[in-house]
Protein backbone atom coordinates (compact mmCIF):
# COMPACT_ATOMS: atom_id res chain seq x y z
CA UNK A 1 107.73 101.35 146.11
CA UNK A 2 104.64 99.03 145.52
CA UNK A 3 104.16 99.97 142.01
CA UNK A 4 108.35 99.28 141.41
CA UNK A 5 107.78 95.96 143.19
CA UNK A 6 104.90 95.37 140.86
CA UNK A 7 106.77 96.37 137.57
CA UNK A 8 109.90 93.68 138.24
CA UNK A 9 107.23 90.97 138.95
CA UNK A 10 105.14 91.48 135.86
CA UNK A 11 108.40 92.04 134.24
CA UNK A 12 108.85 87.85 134.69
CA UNK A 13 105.54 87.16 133.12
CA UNK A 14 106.72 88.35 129.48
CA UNK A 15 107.37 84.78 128.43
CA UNK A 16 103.30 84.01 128.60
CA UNK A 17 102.78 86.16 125.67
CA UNK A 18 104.41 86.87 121.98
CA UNK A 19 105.83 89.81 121.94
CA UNK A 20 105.50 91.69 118.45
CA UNK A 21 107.87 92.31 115.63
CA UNK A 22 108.55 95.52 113.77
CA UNK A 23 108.93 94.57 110.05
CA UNK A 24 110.99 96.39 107.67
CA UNK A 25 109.63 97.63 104.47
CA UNK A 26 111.49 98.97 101.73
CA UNK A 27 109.57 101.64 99.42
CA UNK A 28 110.45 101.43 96.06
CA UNK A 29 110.48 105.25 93.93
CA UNK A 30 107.16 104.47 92.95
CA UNK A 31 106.30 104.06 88.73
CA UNK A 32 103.68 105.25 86.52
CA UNK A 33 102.48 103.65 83.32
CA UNK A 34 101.25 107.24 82.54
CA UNK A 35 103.02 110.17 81.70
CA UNK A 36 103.01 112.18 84.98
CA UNK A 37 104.98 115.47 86.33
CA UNK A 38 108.11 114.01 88.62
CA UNK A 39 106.61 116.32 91.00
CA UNK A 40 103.27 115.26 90.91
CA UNK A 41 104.93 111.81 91.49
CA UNK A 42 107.35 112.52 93.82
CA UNK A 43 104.33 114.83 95.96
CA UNK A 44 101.99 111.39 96.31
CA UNK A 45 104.91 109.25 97.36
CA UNK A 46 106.11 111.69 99.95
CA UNK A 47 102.41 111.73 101.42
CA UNK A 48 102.14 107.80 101.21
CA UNK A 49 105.98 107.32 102.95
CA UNK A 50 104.93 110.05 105.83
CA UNK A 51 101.29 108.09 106.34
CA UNK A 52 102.98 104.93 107.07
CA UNK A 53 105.84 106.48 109.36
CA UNK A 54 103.09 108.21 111.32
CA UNK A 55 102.19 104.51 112.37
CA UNK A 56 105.00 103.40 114.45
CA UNK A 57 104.43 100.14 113.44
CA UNK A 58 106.91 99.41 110.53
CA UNK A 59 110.65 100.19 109.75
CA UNK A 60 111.14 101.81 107.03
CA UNK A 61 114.00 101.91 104.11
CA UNK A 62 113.26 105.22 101.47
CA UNK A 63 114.68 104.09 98.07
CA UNK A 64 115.31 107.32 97.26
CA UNK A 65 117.12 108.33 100.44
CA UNK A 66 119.47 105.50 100.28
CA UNK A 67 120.34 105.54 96.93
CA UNK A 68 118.56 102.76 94.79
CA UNK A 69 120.79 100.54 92.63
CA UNK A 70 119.26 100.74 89.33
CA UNK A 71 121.43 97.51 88.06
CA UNK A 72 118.79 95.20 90.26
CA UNK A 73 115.02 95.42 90.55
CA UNK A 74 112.84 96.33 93.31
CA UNK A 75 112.89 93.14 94.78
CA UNK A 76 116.52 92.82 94.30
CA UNK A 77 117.19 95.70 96.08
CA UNK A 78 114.96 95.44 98.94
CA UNK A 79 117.16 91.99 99.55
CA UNK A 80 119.91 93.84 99.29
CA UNK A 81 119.10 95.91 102.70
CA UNK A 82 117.85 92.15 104.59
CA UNK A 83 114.17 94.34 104.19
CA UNK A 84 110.94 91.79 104.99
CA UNK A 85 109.03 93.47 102.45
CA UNK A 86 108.97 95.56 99.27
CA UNK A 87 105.99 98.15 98.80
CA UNK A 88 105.73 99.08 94.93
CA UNK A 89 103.78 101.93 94.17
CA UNK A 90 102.26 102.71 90.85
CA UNK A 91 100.31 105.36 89.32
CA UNK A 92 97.47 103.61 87.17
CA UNK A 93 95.70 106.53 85.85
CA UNK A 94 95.60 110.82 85.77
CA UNK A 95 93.36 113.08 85.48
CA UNK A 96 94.50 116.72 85.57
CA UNK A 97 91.54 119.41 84.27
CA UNK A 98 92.16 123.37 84.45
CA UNK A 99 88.18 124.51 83.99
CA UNK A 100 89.38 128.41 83.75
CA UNK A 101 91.18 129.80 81.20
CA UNK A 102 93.68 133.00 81.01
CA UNK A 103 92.21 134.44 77.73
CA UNK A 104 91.88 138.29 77.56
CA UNK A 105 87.77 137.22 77.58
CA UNK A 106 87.36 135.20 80.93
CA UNK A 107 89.41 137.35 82.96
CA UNK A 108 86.45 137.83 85.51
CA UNK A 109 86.43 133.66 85.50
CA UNK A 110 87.85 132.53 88.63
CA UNK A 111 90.45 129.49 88.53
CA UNK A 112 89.06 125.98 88.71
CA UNK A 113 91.51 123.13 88.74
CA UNK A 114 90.50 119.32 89.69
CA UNK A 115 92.85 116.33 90.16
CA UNK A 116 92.24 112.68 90.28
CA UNK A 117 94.47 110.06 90.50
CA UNK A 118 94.59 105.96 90.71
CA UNK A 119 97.51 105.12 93.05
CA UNK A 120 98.10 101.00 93.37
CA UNK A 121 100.02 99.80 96.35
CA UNK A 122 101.55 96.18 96.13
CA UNK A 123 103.15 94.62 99.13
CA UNK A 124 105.60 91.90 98.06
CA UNK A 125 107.16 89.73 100.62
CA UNK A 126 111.05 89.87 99.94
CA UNK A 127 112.07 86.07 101.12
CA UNK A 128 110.14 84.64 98.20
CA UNK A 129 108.18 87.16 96.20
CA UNK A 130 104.87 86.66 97.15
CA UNK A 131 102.58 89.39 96.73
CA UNK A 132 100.73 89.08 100.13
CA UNK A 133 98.49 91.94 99.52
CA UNK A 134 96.91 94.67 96.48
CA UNK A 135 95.52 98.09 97.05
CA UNK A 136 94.46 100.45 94.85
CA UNK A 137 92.93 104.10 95.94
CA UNK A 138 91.28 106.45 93.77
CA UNK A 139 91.58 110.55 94.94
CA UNK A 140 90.09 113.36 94.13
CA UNK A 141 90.99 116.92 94.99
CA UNK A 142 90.16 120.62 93.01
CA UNK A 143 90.97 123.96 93.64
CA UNK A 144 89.22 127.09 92.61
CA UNK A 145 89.38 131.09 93.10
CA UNK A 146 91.76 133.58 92.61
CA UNK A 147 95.18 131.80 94.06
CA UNK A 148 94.01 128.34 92.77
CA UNK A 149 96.71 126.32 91.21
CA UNK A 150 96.72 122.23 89.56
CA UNK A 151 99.13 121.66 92.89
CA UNK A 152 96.86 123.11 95.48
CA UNK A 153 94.51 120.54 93.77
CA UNK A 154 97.05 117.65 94.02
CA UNK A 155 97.29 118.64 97.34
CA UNK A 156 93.63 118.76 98.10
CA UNK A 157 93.18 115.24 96.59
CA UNK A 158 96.17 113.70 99.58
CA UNK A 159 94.06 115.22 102.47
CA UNK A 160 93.10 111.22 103.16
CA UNK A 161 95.61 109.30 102.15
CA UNK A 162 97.67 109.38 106.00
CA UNK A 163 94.37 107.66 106.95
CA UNK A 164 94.36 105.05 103.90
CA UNK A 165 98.07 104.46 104.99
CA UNK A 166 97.16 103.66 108.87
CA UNK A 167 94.61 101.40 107.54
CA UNK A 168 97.18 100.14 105.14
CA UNK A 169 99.80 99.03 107.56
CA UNK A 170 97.73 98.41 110.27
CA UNK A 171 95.76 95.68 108.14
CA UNK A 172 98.55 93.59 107.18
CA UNK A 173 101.26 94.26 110.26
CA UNK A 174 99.04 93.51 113.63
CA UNK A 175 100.58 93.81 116.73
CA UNK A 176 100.19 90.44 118.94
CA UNK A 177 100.94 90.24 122.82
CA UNK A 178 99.09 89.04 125.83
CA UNK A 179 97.53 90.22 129.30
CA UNK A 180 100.06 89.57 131.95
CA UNK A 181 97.49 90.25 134.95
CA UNK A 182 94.42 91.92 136.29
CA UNK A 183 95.05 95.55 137.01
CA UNK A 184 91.25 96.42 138.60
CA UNK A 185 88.10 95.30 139.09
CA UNK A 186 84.99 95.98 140.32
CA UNK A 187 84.43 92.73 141.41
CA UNK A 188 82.38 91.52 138.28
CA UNK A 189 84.39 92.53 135.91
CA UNK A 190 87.77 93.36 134.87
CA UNK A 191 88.30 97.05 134.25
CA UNK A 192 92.15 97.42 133.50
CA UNK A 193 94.59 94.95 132.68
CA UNK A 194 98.44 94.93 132.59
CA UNK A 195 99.43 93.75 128.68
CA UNK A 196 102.88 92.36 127.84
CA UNK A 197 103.48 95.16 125.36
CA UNK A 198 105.53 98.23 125.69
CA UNK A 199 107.86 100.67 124.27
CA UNK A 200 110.24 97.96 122.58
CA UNK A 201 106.97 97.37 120.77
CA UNK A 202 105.01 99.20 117.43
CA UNK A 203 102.42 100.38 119.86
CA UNK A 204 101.07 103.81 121.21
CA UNK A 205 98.67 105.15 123.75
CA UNK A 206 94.90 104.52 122.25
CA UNK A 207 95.46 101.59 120.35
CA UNK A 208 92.99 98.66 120.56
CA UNK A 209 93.12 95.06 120.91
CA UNK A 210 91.19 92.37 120.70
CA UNK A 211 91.22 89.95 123.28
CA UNK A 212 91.23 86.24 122.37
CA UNK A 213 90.61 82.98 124.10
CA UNK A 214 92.41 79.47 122.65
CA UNK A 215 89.64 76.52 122.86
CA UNK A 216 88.72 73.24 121.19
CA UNK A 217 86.00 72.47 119.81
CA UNK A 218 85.82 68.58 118.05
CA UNK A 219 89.35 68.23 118.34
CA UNK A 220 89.84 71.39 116.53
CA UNK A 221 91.91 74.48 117.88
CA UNK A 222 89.96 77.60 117.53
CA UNK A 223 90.46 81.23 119.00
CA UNK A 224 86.80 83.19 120.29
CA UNK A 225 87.03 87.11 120.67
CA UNK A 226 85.98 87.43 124.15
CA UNK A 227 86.17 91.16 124.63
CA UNK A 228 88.27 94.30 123.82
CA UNK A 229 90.89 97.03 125.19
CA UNK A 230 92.72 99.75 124.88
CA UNK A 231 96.35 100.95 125.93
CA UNK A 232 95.84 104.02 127.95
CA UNK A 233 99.71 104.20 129.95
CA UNK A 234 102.84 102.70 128.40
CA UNK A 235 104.68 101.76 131.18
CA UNK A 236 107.86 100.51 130.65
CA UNK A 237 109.68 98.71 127.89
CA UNK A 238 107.60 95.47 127.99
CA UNK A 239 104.77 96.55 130.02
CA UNK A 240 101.27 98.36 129.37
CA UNK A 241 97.96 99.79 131.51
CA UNK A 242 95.19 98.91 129.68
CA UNK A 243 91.40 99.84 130.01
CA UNK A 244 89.03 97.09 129.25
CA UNK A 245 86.24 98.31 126.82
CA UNK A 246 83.85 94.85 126.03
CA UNK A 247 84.24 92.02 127.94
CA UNK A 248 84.84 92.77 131.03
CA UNK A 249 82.98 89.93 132.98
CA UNK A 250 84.34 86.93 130.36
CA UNK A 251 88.29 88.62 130.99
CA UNK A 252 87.88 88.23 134.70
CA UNK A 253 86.31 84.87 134.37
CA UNK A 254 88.87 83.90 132.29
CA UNK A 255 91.90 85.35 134.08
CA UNK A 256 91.16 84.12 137.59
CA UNK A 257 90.62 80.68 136.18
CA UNK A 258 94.31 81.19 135.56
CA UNK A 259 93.51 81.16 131.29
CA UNK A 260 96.32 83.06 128.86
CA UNK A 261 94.49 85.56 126.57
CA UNK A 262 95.82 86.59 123.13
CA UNK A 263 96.13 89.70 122.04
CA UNK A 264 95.22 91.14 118.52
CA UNK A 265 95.63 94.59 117.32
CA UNK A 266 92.36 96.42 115.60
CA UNK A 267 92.35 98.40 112.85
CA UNK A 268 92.42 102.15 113.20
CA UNK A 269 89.53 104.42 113.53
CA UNK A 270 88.76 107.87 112.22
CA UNK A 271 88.13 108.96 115.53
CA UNK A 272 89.39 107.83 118.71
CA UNK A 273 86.81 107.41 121.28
């Protein structure tokens, strides 16, 4: 009954924080100024379009699941679903080398293939064409012995690129809240906190924030990290458990002084703590 009592009166402290946005992003079929097998293609784009799904943090339109009209370009057609942004993709360079060889001679030669590729990633910002940010990723892959193939290569060379996507996203579409209230302390420090964040929200269990303090300093508005968390229990739909990480003694200070603190997501690690 306490903790129900406790969730309805957090629930009115939403409006201290900004809750975050989930952008839409419409992926176009991906070019290559290189002549390039469609499935080759089609295999890097289906790798890049499942990396950033895996994030939860953007929407996202397929091009070629809904049917691109080929009348309009890119950007014309990622207006034409109301999408926030366009992601082009577009194969820069190729590199495709089969080191064995099936002649009658080198039969005994086991199978050596080796991929690389140059993938460039533009994100273009639909309501007036900006390109807000350029990536470009260079992969490597190779496959040898007896069931080697140029695709198991391809496919060796894609091992990373879920990770380059979660970096991706999670670089240019942060997730921004606030700490409703202490959740524990130890009496020096904070060690959980209630954020304003929840399952309406492009969040999940393990992501970090920093935490950030508004001040002025010579008539200037600036923002100092103070210290860090992560969401351990999502709660409800605007409502997290958080465990406090770094800062613990400034957070406290800071929240019984009756101070709002910002919240700014971090970008992903290899490994989770």
């Amino acid at each position: 009954m306490k903790n129900k009592v406790l969730l309805i009166c957090l629930s009115l402290l939403i409006s201290l924080g900004v809750s975050a946005q989930k952008y839409t992003i419409y992926i176009d079929d991906f070019n290559s100024e290189i002549k390039i097998p469609n499935k080759v293609l089609s295999t890097i784009r289906n790798v890049v379009l499942d990396g950033i799904q895996q994030t939860n943090r953007v929407n996202i339109i397929d091009a070629v699941s809904v049917g691109a009209n080929l009348n309009l370009s890119p950007l014309e057609d990622a207006r034409r679903f109301r999408a926030d942004y366009l992601l082009r993709g577009n194969i820069v360079s190729r590199e495709a080398t089969d080191d064995g060889s099936s002649h009658p001679r080198y039969h005994s030669r086991e199978n050596s293939f080796k991929e690389k590729f140059k993938l460039q990633l533009d994100l273009i910002r639909t309501s007036d064409g900006t390109t807000i940010g350029t990536r470009i990723y260079e992969e490597t892959g190779s496959s040898s012995g007896k069931d080697a193939s140029q695709f198991a290569a391809l496919e060796h060379s894609l091992l990373g690129m879920s990770y380059e996507m979660r970096n991706f996203i999670e670089n240019y579409f942060k997730v921004y809240g606030s700490i409703l209230k202490l959740a524990g302390d130890n009496g020096k420090k904070a060690k959980t906190v209630y954020i304003n964040l929840g399952y309406d929200d492009p969040i999940k269990e393990g992501l970090r924030f920093d935490v950030v303090e508004d001040g002025i300093l010579e008539g200037h508005n600036i923002e100092t990290k103070i210290g860090e968390i992560r969401i351990t229990e999502i709660m409800g739909p605007k409502i997290s458990l958080c465990k406090v990480n770094k800062g613990g003694e400034t957070i406290l200070t800071a929240l019984n002084e009756g101070k709002t603190l910002k919240l700014i997501s971090r970008q992903a690690k290899l490994f989770d703590e």
